[in-house]
PDB file of N, CA and C in Angstrom:
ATOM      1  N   UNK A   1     127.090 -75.634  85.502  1.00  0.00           N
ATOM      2  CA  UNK A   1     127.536 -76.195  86.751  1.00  0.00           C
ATOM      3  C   UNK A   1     129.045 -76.036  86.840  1.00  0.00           C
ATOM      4  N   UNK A   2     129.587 -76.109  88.272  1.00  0.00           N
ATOM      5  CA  UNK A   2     130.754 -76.292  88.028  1.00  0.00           C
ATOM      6  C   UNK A   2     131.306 -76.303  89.524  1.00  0.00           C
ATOM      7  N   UNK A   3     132.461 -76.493  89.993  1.00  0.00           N
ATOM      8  CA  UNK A   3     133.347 -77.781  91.170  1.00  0.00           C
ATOM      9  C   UNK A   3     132.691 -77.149  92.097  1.00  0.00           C
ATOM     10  N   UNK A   4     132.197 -77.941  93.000  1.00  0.00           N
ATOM     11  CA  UNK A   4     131.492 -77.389  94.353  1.00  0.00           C
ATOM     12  C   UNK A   4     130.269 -77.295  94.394  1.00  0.00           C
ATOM     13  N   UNK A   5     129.791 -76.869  93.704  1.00  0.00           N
ATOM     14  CA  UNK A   5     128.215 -76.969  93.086  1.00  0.00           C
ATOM     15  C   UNK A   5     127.800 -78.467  93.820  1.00  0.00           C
ATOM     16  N   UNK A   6     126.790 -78.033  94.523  1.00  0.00           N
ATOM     17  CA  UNK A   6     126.026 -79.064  95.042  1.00  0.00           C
ATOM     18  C   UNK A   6     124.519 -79.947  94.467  1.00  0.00           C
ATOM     19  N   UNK A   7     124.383 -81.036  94.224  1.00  0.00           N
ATOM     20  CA  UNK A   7     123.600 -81.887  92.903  1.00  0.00           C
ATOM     21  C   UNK A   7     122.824 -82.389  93.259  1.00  0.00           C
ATOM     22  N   UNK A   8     121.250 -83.029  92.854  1.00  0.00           N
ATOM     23  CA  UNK A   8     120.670 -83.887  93.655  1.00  0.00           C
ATOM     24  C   UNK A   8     120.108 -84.752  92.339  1.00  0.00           C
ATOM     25  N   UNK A   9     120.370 -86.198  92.580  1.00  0.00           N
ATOM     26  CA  UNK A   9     119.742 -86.716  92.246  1.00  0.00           C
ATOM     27  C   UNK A   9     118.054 -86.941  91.768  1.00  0.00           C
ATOM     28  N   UNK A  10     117.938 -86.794  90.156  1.00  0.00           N
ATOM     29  CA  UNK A  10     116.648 -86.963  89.801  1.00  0.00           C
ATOM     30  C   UNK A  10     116.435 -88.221  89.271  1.00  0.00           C
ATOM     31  N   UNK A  11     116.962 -89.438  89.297  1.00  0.00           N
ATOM     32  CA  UNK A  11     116.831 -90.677  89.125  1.00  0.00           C
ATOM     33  C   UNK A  11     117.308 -91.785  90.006  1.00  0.00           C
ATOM     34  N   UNK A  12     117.269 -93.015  90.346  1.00  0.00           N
ATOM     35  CA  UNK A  12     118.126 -93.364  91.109  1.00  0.00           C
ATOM     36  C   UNK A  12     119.510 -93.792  90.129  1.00  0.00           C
ATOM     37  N   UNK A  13     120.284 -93.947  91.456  1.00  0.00           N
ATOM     38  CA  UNK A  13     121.785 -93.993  90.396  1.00  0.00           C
ATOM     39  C   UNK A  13     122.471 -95.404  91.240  1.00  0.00           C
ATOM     40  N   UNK A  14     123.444 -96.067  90.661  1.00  0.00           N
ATOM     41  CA  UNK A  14     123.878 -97.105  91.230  1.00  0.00           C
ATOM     42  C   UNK A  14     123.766 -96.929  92.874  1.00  0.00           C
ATOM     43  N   UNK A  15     122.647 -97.638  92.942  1.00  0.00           N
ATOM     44  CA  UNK A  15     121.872 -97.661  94.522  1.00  0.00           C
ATOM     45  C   UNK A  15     121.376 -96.617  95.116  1.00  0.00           C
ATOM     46  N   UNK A  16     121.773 -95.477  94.737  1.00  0.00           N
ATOM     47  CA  UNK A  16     121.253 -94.413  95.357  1.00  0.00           C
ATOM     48  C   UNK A  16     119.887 -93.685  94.736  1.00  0.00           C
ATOM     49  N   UNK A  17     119.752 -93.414  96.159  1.00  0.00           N
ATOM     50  CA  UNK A  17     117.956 -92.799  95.892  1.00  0.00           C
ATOM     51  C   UNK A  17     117.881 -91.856  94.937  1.00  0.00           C
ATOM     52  N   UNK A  18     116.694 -91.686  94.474  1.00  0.00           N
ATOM     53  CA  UNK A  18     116.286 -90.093  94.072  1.00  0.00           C
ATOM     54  C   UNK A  18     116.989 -88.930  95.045  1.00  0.00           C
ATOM     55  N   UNK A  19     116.687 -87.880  95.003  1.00  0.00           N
ATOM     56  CA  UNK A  19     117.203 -86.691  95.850  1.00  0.00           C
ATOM     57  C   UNK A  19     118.365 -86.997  96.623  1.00  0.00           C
ATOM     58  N   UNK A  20     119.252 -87.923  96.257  1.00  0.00           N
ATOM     59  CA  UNK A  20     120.501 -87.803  97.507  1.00  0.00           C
ATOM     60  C   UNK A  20     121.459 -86.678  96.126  1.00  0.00           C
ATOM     61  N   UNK A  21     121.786 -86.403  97.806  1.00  0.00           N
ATOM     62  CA  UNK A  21     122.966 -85.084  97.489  1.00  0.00           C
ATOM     63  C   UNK A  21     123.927 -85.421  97.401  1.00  0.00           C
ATOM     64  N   UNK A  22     124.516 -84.257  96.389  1.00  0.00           N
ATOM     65  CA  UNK A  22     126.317 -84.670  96.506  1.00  0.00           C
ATOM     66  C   UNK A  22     126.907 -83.467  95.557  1.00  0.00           C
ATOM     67  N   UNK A  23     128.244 -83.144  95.500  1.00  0.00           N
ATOM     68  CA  UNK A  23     128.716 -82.383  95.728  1.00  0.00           C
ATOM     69  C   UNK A  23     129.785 -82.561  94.466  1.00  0.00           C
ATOM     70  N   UNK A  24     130.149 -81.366  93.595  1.00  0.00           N
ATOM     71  CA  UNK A  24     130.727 -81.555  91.909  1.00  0.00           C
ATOM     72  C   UNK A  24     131.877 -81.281  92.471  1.00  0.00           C
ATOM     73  N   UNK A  25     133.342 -82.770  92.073  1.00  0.00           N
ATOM     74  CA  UNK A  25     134.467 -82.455  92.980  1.00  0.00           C
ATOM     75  C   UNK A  25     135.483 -82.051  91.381  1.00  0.00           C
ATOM     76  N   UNK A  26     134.854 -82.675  90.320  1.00  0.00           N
ATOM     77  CA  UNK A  26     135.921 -82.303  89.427  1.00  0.00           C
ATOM     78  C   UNK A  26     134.791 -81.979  87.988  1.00  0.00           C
ATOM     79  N   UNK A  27     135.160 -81.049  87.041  1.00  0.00           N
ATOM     80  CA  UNK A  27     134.560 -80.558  85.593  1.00  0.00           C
ATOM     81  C   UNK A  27     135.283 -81.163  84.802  1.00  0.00           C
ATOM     82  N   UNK A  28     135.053 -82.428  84.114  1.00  0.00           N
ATOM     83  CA  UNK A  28     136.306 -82.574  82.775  1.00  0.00           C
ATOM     84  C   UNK A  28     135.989 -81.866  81.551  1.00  0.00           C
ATOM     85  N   UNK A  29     135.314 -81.421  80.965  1.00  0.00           N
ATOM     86  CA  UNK A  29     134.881 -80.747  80.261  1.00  0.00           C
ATOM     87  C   UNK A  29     133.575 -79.420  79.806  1.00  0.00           C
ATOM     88  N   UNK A  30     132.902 -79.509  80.733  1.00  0.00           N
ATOM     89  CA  UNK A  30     131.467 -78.867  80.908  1.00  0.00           C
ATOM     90  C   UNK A  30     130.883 -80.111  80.333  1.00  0.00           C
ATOM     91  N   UNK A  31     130.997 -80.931  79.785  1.00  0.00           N
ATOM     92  CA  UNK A  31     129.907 -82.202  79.942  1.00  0.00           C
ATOM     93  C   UNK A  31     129.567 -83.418  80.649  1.00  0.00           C
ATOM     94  N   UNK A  32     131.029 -84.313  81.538  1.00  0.00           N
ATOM     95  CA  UNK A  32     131.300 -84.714  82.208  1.00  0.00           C
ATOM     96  C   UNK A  32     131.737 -84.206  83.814  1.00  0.00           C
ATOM     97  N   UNK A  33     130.979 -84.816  84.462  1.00  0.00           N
ATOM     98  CA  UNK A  33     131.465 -84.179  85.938  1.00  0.00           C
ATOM     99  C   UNK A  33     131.432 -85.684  87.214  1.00  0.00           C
ATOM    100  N   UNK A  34     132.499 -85.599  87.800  1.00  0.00           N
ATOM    101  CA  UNK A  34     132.604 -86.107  89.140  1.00  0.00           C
ATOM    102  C   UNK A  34     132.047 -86.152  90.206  1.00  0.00           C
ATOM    103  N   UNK A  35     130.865 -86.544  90.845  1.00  0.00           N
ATOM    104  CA  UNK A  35     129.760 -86.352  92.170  1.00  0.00           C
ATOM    105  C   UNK A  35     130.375 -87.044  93.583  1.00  0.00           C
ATOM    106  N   UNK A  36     130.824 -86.318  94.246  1.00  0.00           N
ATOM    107  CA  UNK A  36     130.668 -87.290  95.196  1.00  0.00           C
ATOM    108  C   UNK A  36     129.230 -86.862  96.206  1.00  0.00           C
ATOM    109  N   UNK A  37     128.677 -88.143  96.530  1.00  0.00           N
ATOM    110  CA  UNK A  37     127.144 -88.450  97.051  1.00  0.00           C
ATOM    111  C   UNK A  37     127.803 -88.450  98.423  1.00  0.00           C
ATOM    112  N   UNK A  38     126.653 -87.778  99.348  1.00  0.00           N
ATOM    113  CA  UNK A  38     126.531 -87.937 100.617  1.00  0.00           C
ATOM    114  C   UNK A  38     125.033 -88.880 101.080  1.00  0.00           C
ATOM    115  N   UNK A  39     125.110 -89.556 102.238  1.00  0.00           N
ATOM    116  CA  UNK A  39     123.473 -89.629 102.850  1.00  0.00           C
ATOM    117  C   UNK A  39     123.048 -88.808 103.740  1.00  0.00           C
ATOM    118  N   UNK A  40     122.177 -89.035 104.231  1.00  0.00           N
ATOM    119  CA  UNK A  40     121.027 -88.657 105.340  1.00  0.00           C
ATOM    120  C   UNK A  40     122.089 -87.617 106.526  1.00  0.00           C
ATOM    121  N   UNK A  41     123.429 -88.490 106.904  1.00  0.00           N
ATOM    122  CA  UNK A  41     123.937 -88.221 107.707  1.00  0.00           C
ATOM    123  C   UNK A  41     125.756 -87.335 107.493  1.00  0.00           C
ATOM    124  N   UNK A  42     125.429 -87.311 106.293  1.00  0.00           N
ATOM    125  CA  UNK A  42     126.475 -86.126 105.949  1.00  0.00           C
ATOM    126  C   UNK A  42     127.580 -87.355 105.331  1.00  0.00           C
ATOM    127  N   UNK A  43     127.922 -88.343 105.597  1.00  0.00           N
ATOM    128  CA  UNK A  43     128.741 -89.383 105.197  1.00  0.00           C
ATOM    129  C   UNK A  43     129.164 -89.429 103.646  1.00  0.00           C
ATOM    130  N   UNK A  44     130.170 -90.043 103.005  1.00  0.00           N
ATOM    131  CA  UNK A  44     130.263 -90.193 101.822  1.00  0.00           C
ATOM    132  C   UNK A  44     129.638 -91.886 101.493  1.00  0.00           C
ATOM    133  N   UNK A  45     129.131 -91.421 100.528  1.00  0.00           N
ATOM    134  CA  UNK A  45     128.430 -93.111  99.620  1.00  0.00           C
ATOM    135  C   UNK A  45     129.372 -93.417  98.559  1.00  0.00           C
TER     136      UNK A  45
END
């Protein structure tokens, strides 16, 4: 994976559903990564 790469949730995650999307804004290492989640309506969560 790596920045930009778009992600979907396969568990829920602090409140968020299964399958919500979101988008890899930072790589700290190739093991850690930064998501920011969108909803339904393109918005940030």
């Amino acid at each position: 994976m790596k920045e930009l790469d778009v992600v979907k949730l396969i568990k829920e995650f602090n409140e968020l559903p299964i399958e919500t999307k979101g988008s890899i804004v930072l790589e700290y290492d190739g093991t850690y990564y930064e998501v920011e989640f969108f909803d339904s309506n393109g918005d940030t969560r």
